[in-house]
Protein backbone atom coordinates (compact mmCIF):
# COMPACT_ATOMS: atom_id res chain seq x y z
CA UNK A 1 -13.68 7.33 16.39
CA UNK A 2 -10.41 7.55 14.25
CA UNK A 3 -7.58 8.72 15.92
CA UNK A 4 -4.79 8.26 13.52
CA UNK A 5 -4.50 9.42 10.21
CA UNK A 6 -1.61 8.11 7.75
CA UNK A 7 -1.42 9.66 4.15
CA UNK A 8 0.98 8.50 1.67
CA UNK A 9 2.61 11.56 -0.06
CA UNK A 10 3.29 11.22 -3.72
CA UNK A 11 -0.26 9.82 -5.98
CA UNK A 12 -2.34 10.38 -2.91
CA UNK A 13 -1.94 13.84 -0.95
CA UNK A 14 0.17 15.42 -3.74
CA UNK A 15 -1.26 16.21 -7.19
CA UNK A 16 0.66 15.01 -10.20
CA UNK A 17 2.52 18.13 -10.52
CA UNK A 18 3.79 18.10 -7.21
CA UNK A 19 1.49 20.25 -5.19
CA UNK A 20 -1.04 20.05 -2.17
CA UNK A 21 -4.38 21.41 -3.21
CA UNK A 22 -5.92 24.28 -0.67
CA UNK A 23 -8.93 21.40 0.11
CA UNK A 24 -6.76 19.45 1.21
CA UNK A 25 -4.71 21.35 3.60
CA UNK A 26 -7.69 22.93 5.33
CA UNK A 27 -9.56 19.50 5.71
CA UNK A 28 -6.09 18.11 7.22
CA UNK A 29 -6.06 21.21 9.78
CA UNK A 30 -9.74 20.62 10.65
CA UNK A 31 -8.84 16.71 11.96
CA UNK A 32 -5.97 18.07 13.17
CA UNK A 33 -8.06 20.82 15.57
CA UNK A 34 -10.02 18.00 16.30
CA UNK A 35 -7.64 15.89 18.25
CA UNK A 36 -6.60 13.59 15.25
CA UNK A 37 -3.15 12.83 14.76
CA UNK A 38 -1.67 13.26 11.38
CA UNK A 39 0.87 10.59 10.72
CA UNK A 40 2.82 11.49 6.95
CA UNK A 41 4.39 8.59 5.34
CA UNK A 42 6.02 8.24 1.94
CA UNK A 43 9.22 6.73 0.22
CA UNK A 44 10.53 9.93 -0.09
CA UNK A 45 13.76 10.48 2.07
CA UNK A 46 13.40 13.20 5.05
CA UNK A 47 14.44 16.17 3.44
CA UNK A 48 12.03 16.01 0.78
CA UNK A 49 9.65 15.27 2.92
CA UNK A 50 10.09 18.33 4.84
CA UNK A 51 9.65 20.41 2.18
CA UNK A 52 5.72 19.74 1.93
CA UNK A 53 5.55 19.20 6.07
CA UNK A 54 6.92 22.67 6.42
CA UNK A 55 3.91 23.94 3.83
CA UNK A 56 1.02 21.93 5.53
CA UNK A 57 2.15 23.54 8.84
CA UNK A 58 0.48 22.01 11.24
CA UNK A 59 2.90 19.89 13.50
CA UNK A 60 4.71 20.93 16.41
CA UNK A 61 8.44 19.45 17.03
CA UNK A 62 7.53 16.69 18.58
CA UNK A 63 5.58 14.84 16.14
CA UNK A 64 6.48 12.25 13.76
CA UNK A 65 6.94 11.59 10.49
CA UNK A 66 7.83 8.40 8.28
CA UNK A 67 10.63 8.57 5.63
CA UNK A 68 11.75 6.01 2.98
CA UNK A 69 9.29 3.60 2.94
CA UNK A 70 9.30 2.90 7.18
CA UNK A 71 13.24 2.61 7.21
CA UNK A 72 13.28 6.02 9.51
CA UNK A 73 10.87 7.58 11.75
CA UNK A 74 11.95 10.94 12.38
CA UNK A 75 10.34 14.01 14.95
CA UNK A 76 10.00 17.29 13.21
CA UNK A 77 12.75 18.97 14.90
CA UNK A 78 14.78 16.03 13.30
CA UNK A 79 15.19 13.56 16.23
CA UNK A 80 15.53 9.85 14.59
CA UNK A 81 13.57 7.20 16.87
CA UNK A 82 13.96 4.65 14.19
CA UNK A 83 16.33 3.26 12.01
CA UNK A 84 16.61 0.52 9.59
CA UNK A 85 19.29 -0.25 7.44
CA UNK A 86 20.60 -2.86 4.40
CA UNK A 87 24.36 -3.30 5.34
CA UNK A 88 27.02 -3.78 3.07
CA UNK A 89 27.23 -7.56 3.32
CA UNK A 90 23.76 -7.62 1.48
CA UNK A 91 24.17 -4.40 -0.50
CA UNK A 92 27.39 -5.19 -1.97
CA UNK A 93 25.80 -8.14 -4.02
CA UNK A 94 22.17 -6.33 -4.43
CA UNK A 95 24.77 -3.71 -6.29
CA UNK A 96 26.23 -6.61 -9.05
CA UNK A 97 22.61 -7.75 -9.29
CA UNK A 98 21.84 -4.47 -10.67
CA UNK A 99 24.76 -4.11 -12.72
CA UNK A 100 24.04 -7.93 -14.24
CA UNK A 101 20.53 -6.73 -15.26
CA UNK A 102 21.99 -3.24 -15.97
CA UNK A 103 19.31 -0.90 -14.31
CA UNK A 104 20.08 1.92 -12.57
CA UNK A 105 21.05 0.88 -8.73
CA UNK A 106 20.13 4.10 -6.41
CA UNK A 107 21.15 4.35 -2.81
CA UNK A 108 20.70 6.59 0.29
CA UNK A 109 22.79 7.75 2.70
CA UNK A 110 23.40 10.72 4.72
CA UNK A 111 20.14 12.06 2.63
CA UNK A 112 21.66 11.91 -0.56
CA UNK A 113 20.86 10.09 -3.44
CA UNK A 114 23.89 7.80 -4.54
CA UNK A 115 24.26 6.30 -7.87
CA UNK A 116 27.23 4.37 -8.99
CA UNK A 117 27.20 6.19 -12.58
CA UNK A 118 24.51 8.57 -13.96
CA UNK A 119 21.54 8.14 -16.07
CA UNK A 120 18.48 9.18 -17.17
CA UNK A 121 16.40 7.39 -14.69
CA UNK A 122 18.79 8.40 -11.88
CA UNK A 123 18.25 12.39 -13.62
CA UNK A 124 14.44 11.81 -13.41
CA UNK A 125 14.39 10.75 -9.83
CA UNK A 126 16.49 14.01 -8.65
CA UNK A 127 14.20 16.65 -10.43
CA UNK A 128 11.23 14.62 -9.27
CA UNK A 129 12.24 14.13 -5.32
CA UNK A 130 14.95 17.53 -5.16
CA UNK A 131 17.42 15.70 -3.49
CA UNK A 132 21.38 15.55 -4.23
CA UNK A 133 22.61 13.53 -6.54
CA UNK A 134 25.64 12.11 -5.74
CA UNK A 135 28.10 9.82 -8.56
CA UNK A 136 30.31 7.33 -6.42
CA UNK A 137 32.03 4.57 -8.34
CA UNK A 138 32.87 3.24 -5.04
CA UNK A 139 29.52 2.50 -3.96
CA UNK A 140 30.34 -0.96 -2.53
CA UNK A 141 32.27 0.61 0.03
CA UNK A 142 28.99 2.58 1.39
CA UNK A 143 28.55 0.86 4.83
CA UNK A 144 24.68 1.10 4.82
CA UNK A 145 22.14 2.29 2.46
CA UNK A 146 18.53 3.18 4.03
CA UNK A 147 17.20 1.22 0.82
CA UNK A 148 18.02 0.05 -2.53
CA UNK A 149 16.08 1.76 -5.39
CA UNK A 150 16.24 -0.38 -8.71
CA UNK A 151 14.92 2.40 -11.61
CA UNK A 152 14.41 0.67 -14.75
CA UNK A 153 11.70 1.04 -17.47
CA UNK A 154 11.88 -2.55 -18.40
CA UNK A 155 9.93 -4.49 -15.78
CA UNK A 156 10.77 -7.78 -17.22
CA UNK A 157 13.84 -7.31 -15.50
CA UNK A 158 12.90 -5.83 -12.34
CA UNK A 159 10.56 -8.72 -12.08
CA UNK A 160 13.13 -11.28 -12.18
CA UNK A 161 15.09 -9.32 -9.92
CA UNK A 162 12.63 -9.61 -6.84
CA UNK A 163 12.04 -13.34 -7.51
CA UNK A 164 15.99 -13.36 -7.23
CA UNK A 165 16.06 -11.05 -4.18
CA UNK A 166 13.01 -12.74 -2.34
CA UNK A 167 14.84 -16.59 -3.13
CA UNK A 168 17.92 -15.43 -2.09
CA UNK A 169 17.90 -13.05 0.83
CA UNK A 170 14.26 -13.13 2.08
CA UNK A 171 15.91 -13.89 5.82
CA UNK A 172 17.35 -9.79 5.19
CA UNK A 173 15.53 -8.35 3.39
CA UNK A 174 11.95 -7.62 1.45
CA UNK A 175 11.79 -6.72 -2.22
CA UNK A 176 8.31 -4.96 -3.35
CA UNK A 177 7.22 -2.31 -5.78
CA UNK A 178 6.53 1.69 -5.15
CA UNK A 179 5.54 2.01 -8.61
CA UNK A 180 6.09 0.00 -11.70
CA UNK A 181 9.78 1.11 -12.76
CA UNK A 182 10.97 1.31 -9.21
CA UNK A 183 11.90 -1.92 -7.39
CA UNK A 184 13.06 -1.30 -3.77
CA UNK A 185 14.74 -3.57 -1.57
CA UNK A 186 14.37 -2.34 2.19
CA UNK A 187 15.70 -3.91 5.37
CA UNK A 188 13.03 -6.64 6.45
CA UNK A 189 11.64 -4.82 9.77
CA UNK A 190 11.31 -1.60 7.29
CA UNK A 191 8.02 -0.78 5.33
CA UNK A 192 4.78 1.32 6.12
CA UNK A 193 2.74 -1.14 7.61
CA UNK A 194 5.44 -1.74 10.20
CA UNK A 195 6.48 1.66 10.76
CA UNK A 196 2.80 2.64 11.38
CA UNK A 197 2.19 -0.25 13.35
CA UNK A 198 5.00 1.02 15.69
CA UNK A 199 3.79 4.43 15.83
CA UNK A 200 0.00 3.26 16.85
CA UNK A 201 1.53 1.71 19.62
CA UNK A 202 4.11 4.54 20.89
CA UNK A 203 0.50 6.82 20.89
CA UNK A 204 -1.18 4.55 22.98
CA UNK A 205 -3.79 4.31 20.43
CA UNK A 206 -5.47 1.35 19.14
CA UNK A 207 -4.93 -0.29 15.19
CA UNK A 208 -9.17 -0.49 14.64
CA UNK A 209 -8.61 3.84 15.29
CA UNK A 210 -5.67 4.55 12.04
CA UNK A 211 -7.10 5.20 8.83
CA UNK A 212 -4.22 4.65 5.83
CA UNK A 213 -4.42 6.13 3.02
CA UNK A 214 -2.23 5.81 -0.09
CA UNK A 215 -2.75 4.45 -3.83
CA UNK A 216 0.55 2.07 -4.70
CA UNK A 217 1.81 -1.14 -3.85
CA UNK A 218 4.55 0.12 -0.77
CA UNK A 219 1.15 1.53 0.70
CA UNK A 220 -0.31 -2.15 0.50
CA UNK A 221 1.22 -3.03 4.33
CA UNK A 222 -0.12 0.15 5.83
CA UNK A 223 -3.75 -0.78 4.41
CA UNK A 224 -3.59 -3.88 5.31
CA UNK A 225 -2.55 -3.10 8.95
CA UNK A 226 -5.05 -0.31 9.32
CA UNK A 227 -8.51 -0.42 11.08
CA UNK A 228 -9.74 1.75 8.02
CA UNK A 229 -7.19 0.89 4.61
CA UNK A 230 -8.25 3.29 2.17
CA UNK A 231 -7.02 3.34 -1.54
CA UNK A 232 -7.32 6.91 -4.00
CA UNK A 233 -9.35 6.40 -7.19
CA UNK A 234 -5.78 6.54 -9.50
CA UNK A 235 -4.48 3.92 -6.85
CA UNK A 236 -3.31 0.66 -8.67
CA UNK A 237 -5.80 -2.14 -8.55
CA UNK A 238 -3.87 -4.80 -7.12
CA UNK A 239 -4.03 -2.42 -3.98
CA UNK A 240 -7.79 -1.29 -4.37
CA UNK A 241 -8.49 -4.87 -4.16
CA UNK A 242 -7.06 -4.51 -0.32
CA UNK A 243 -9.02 -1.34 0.37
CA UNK A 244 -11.85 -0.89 2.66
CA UNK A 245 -12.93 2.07 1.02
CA UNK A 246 -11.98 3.53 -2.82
CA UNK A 247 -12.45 7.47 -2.82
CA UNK A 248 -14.44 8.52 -5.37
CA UNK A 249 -12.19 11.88 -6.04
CA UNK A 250 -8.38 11.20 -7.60
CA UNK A 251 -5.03 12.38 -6.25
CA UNK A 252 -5.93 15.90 -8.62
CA UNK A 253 -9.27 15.38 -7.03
CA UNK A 254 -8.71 16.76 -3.48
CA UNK A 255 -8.96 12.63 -2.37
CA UNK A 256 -7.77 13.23 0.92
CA UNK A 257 -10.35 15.45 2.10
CA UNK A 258 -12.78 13.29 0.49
CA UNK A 259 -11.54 10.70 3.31
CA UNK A 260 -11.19 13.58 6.42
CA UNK A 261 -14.94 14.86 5.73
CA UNK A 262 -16.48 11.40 5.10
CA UNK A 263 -14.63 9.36 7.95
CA UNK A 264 -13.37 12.28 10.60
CA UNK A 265 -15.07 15.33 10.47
């Protein structure tokens, strides 16, 4: 029996305009009432997070949830239990790497969204996630971001920029995609498959019991480390290629309940 589900937020539980579907919600209550834990776990920072936590409803204040890509791990009533950083001695030259390929360099701290000086990509970003947008030119001063969001439409560039970053700093750091235009850099011990690896283990529970589900290439480490990896329909293909199991419904598709009435209920 599963006993731990993860769902990626954004392409996976959330339809492309931004919404949780009715199916959905009551097939995530129904695992829920049936002893299931429900483990969320997206890039997103906290805040926004929150936002679709508070309209699923179903956790009390002590449960968990996982922000920005397994950097934090965060109780509902806003208790941090973990907490993983890039420091300024890496960021500070992460920052001129982005300004040498001139993409847009975002960075997080204190829940806002930080950008050196604005853009279109950084503009995008804010109406999509709702979080403050902050313009610093003194962004090297920052002592820790949470993670370093390159946001650039030309992936030649972004490409070269994790070979760079994975040469260079790999002993700090890891470099991967969330989607095509966004490169993140995160601290090493920070990504899903860690962060849900971690919470298995502070529920007792065992990794053939978590079923992961999400659709992009951050979600790759919690498939991987899940007893059941599942990958949505619109999920990329490099990732379905990890999947145990491809839903047949999309993201716009009610996916996730696909997975809770198939696997849990």
């Amino acid at each position: 029996m599963y006993k731990l589900l993860v769902l990626d937020f954004d392409d996976t539980l959330l339809t492309d305009d931004l919404k949780i579907s009715k199916e959905n919600i009551e097939a995530i209550k129904k695992a829920k009432e049936k002893g299931v834990h429900i483990l969320f776990c997206s890039g997103r920072s906290d805040d926004s997070m929150k936002r679709f936590i508070d309209m699923i409803d179903i956790h009390d204040e002590d449960e968990y949830f996982v922000s920005f890509n397994g950097a934090r791990i965060d109780t509902i009533s806003g208790e941090n239990i973990y907490f993983k950083t890039v420091e300024n001695s890496i960021l500070t030259k992460l920052i001129d790497l982005g300004n040498e390929y001139d993409v847009t360099t975002q960075l997080y701290h204190n829940n806002m969204l930080i950008v050196e000086k604005i853009s279109e990509q950084a503009l995008l970003y804010q109406g999509f996630t709702n979080m403050k947008l902050i313009v610093d030119p003194n962004v090297k001063k920052l002592e820790y971001t949470l993670k370093v969001l390159f946001n650039s439409w030309e992936a030649d560039k972004l490409n070269k920029m994790q070979k760079i970053i994975n040469d260079n700093y790999s002993d700090t750091v890891s470099a991967f995609f969330s989607k095509p235009n966004y490169l993140e850099v995160l601290h090493k011990e920070a990504n899903k498959g860690l962060a849900v690896k971690y919470m298995t283990e502070k529920l007792g529970l065992k990794q053939e019991e978590v079923i992961a589900v999400g659709d992009s290439y951050n979600d790759l480490f919690m498939i991987e480390y899940a007893g059941l990896g599942i990958v949505v329909s619109n999920g990329r293909e490099e990732v379905k290629e990890k999947a145990d199991y491809i839903t047949k419904a999309t993201n716009n598709e009610h996916a996730v309940a696909e997975v809770i009435n198939k696997f849990i209920l």
